[in-house]
PDB file of N, CA and C in Angstrom:
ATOM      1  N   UNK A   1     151.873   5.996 -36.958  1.00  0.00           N
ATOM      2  CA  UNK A   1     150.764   5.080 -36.803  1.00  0.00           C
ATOM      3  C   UNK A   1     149.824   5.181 -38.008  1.00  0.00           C
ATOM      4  N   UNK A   2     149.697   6.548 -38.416  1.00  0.00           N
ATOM      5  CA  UNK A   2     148.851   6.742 -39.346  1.00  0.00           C
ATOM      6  C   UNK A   2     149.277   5.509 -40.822  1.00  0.00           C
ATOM      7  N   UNK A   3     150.570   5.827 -41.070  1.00  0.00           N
ATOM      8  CA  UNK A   3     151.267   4.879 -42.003  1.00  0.00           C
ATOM      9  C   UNK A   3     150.748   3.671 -41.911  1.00  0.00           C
ATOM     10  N   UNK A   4     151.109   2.916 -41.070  1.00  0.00           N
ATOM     11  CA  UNK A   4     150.678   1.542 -40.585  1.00  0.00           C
ATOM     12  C   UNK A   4     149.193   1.122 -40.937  1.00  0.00           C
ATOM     13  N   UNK A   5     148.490   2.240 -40.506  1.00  0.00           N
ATOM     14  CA  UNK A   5     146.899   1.916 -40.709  1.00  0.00           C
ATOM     15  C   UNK A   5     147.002   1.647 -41.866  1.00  0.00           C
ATOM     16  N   UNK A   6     147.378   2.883 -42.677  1.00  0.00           N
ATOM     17  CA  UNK A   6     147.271   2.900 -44.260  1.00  0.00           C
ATOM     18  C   UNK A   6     147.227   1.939 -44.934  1.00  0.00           C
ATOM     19  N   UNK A   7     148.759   0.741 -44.448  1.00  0.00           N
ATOM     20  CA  UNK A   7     149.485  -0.080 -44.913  1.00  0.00           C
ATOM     21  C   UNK A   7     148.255  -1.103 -45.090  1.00  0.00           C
ATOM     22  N   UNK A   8     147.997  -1.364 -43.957  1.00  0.00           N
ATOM     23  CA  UNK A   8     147.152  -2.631 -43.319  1.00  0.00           C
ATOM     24  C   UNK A   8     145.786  -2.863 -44.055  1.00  0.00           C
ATOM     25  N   UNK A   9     145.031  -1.041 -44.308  1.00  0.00           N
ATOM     26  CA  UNK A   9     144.204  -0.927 -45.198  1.00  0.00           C
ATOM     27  C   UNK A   9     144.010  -1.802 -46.294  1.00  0.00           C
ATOM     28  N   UNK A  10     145.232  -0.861 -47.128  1.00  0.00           N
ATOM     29  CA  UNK A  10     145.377  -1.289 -48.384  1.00  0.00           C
ATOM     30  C   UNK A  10     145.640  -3.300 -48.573  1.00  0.00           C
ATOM     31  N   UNK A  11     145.886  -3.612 -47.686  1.00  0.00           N
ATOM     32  CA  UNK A  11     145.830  -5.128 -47.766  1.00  0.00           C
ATOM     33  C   UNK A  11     144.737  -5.892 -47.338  1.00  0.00           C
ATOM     34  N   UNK A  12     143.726  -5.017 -46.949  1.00  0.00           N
ATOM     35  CA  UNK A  12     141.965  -5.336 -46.268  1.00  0.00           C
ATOM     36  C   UNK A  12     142.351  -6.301 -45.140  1.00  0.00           C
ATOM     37  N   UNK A  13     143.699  -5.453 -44.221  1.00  0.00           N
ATOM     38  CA  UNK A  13     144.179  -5.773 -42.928  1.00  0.00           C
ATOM     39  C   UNK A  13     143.738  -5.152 -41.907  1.00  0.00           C
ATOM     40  N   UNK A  14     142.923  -4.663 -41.570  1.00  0.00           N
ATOM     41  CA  UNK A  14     142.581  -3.171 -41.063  1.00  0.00           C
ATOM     42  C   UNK A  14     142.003  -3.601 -39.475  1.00  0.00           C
ATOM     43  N   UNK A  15     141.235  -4.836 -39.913  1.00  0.00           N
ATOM     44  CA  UNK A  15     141.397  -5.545 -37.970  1.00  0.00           C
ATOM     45  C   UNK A  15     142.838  -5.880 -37.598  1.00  0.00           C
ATOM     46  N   UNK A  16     143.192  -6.339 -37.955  1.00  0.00           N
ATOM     47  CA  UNK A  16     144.160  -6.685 -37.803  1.00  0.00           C
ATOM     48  C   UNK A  16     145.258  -5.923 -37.127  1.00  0.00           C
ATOM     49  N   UNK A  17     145.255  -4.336 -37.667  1.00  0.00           N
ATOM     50  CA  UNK A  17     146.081  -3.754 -37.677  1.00  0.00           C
ATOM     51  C   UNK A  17     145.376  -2.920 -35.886  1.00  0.00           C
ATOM     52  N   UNK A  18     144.218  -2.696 -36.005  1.00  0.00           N
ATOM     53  CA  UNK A  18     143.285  -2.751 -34.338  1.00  0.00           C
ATOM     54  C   UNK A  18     143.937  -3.698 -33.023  1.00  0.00           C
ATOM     55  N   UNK A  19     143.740  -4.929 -33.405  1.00  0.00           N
ATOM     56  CA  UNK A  19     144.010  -5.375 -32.543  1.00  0.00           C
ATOM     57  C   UNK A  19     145.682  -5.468 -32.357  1.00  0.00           C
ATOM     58  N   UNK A  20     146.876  -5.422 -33.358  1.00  0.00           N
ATOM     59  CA  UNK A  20     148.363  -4.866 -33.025  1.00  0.00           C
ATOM     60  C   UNK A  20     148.384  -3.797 -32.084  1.00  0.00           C
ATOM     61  N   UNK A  21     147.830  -2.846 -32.364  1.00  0.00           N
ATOM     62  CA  UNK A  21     147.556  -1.368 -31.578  1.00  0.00           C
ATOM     63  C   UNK A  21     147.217  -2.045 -30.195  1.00  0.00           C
ATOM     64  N   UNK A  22     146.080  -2.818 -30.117  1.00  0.00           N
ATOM     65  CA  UNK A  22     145.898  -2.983 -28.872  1.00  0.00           C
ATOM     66  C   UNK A  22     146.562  -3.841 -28.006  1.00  0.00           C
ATOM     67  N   UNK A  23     147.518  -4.901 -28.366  1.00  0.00           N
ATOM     68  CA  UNK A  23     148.146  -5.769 -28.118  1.00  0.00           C
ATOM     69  C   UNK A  23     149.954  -4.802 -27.458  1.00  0.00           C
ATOM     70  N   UNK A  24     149.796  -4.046 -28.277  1.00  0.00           N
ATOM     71  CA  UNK A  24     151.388  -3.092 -27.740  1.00  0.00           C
ATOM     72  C   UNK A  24     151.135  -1.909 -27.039  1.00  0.00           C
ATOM     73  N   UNK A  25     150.009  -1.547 -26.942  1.00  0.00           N
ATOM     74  CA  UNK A  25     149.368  -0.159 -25.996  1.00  0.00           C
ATOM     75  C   UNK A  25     148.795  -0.770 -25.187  1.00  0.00           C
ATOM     76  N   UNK A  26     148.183  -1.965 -24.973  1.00  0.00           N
ATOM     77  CA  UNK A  26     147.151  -2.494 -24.007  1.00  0.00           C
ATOM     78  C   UNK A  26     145.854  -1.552 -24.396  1.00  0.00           C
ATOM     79  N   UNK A  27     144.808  -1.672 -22.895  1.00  0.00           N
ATOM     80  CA  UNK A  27     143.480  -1.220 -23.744  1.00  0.00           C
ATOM     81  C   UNK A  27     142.915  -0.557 -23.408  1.00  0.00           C
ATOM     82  N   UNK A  28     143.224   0.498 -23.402  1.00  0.00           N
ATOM     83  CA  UNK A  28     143.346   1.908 -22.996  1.00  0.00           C
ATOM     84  C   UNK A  28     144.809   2.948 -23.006  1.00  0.00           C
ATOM     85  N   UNK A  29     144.588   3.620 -24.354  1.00  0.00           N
ATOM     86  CA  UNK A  29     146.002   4.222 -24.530  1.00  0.00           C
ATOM     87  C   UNK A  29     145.444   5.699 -25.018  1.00  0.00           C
ATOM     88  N   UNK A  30     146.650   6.468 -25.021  1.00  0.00           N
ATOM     89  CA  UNK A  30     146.300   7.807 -25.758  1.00  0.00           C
ATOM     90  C   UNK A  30     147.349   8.350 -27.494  1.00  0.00           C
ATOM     91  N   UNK A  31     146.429   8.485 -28.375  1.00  0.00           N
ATOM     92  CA  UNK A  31     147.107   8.360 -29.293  1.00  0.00           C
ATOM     93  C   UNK A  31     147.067  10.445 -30.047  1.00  0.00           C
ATOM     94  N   UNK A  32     148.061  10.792 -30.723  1.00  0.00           N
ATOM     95  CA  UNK A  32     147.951  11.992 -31.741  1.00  0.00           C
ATOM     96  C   UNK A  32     147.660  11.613 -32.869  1.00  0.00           C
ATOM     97  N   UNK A  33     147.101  12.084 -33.743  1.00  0.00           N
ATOM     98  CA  UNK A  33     146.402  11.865 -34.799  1.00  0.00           C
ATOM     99  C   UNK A  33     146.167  13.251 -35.524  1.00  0.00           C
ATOM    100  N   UNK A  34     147.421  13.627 -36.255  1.00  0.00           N
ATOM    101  CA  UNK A  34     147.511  15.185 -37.222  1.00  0.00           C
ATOM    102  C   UNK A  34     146.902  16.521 -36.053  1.00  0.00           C
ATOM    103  N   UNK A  35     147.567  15.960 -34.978  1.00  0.00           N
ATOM    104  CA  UNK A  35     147.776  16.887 -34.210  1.00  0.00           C
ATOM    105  C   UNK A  35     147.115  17.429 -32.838  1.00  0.00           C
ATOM    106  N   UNK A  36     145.745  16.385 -33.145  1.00  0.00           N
ATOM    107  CA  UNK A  36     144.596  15.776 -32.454  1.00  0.00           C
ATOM    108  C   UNK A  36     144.654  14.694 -31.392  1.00  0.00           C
ATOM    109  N   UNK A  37     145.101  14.860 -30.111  1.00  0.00           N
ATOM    110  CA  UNK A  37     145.209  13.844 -28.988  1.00  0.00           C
ATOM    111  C   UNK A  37     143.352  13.253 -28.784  1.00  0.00           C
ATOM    112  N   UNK A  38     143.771  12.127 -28.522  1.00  0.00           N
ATOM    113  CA  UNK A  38     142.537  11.426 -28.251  1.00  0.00           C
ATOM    114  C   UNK A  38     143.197   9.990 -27.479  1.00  0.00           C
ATOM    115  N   UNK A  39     141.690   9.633 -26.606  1.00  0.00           N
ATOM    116  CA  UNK A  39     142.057   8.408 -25.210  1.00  0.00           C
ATOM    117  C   UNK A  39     141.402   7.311 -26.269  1.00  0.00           C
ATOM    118  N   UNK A  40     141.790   6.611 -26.561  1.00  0.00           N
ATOM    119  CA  UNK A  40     140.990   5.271 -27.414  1.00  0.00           C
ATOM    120  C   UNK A  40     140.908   3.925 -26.104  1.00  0.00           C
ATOM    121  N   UNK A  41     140.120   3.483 -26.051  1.00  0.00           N
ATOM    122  CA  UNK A  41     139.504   2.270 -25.463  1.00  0.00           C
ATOM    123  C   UNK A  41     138.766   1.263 -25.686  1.00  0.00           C
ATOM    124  N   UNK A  42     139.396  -0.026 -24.964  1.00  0.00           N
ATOM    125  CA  UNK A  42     138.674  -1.517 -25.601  1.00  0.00           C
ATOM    126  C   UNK A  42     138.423  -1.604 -24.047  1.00  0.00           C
ATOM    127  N   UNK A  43     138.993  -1.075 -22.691  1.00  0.00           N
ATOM    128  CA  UNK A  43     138.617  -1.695 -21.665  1.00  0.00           C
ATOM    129  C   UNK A  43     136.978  -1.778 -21.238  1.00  0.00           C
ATOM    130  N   UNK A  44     136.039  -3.124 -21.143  1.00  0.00           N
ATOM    131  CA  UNK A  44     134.783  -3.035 -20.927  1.00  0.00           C
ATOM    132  C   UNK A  44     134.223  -2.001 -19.733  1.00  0.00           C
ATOM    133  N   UNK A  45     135.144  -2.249 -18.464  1.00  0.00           N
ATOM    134  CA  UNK A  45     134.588  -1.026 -17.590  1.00  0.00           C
ATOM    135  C   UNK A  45     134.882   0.101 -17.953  1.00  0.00           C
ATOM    136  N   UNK A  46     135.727   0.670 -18.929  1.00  0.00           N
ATOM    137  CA  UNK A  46     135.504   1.678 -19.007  1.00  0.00           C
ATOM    138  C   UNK A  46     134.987   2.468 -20.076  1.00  0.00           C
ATOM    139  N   UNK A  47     134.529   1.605 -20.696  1.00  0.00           N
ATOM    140  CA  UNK A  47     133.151   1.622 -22.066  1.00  0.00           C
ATOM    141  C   UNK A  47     131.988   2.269 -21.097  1.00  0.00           C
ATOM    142  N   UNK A  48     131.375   0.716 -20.472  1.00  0.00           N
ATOM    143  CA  UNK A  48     130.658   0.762 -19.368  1.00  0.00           C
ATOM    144  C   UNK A  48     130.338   2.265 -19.186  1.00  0.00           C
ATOM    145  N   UNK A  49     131.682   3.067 -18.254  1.00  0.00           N
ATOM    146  CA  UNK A  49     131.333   4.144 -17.855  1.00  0.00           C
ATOM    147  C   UNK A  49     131.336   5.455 -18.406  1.00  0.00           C
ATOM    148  N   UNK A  50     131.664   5.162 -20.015  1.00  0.00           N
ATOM    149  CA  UNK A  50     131.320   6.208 -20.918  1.00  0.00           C
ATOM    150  C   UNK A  50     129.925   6.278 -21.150  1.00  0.00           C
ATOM    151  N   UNK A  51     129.539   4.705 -21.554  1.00  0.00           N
ATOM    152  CA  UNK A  51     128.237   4.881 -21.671  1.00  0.00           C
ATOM    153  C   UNK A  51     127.405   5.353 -20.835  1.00  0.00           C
ATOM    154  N   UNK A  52     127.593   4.992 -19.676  1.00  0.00           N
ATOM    155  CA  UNK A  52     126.306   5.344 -18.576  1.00  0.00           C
ATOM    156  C   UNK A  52     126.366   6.625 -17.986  1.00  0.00           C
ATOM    157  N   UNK A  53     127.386   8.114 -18.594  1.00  0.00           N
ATOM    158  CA  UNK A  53     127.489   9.195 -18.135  1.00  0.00           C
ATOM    159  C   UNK A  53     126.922   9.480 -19.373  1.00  0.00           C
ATOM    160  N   UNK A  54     126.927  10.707 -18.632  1.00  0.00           N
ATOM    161  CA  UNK A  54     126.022  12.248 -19.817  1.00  0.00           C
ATOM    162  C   UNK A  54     127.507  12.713 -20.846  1.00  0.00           C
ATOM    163  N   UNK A  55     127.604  12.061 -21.252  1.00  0.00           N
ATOM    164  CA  UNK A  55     128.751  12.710 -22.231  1.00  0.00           C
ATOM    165  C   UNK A  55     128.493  13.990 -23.141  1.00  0.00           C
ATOM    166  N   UNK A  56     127.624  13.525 -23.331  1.00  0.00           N
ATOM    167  CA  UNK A  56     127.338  14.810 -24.807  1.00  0.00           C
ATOM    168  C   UNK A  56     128.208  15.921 -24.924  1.00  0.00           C
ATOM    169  N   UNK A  57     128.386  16.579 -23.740  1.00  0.00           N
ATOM    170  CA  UNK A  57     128.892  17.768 -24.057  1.00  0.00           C
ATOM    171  C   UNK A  57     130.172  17.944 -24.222  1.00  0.00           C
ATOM    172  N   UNK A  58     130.688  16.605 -25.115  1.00  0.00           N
ATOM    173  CA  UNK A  58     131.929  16.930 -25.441  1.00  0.00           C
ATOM    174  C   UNK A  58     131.635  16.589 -27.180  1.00  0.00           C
ATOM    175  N   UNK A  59     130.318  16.021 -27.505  1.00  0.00           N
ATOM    176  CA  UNK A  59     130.148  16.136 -28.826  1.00  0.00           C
ATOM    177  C   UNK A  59     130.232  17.266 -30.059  1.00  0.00           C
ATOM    178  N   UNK A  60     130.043  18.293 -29.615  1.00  0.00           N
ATOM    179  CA  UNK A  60     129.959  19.175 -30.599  1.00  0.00           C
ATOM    180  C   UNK A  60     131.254  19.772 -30.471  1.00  0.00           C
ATOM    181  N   UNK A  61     132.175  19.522 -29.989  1.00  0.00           N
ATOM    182  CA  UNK A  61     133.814  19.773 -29.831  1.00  0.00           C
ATOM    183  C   UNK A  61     134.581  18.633 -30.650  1.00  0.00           C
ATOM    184  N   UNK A  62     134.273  18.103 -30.565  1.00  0.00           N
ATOM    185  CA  UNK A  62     134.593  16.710 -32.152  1.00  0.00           C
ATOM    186  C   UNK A  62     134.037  17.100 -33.382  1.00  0.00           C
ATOM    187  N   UNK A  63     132.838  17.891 -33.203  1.00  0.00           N
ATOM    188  CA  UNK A  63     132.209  18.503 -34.549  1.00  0.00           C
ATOM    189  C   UNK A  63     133.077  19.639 -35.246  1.00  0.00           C
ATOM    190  N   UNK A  64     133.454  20.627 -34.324  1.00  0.00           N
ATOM    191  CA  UNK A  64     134.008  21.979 -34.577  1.00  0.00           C
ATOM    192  C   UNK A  64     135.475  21.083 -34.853  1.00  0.00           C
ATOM    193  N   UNK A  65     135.902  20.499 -34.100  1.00  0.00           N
ATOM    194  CA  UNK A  65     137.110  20.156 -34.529  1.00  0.00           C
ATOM    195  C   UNK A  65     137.411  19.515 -36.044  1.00  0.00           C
ATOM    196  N   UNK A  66     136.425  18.660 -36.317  1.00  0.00           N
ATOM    197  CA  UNK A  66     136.318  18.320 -37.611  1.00  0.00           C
ATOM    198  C   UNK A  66     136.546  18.830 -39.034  1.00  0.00           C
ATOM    199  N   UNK A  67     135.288  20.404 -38.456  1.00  0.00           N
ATOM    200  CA  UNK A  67     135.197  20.855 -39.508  1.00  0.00           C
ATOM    201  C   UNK A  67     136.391  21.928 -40.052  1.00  0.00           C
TER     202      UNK A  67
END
């Protein structure tokens, strides 16, 4: 997947290449990323209910992971 992004990049395809992802995963999928699992989402309710919880405390675990 990473490839693909790349690809799409480099052609200043890069929506484009978003909404493919979302069109063959639907909208709400789980992707690896250099080894890194993560839930990616376009579904509105369940935006919705990220937003309106106390998330935080999974922020500084994206930080450490980062660094």
């Amino acid at each position: 997947m990473l490839a693909k992004a790349l690809k799409y990049a480099r052609s200043m395809q890069i929506l484009q290449f978003f909404l493919d992802v979302v069109e063959d995963n639907g909208t709400t999928f789980e992707q690896k990323l250099l080894g890194a699992r993560g839930i990616d989402t376009v579904d509105p309710a369940n935006v919705e209910a990220i937003l309106s919880t106390n998330f935080e405390g999974s922020a500084p675990l994206r930080i450490d992971e980062a660094e």
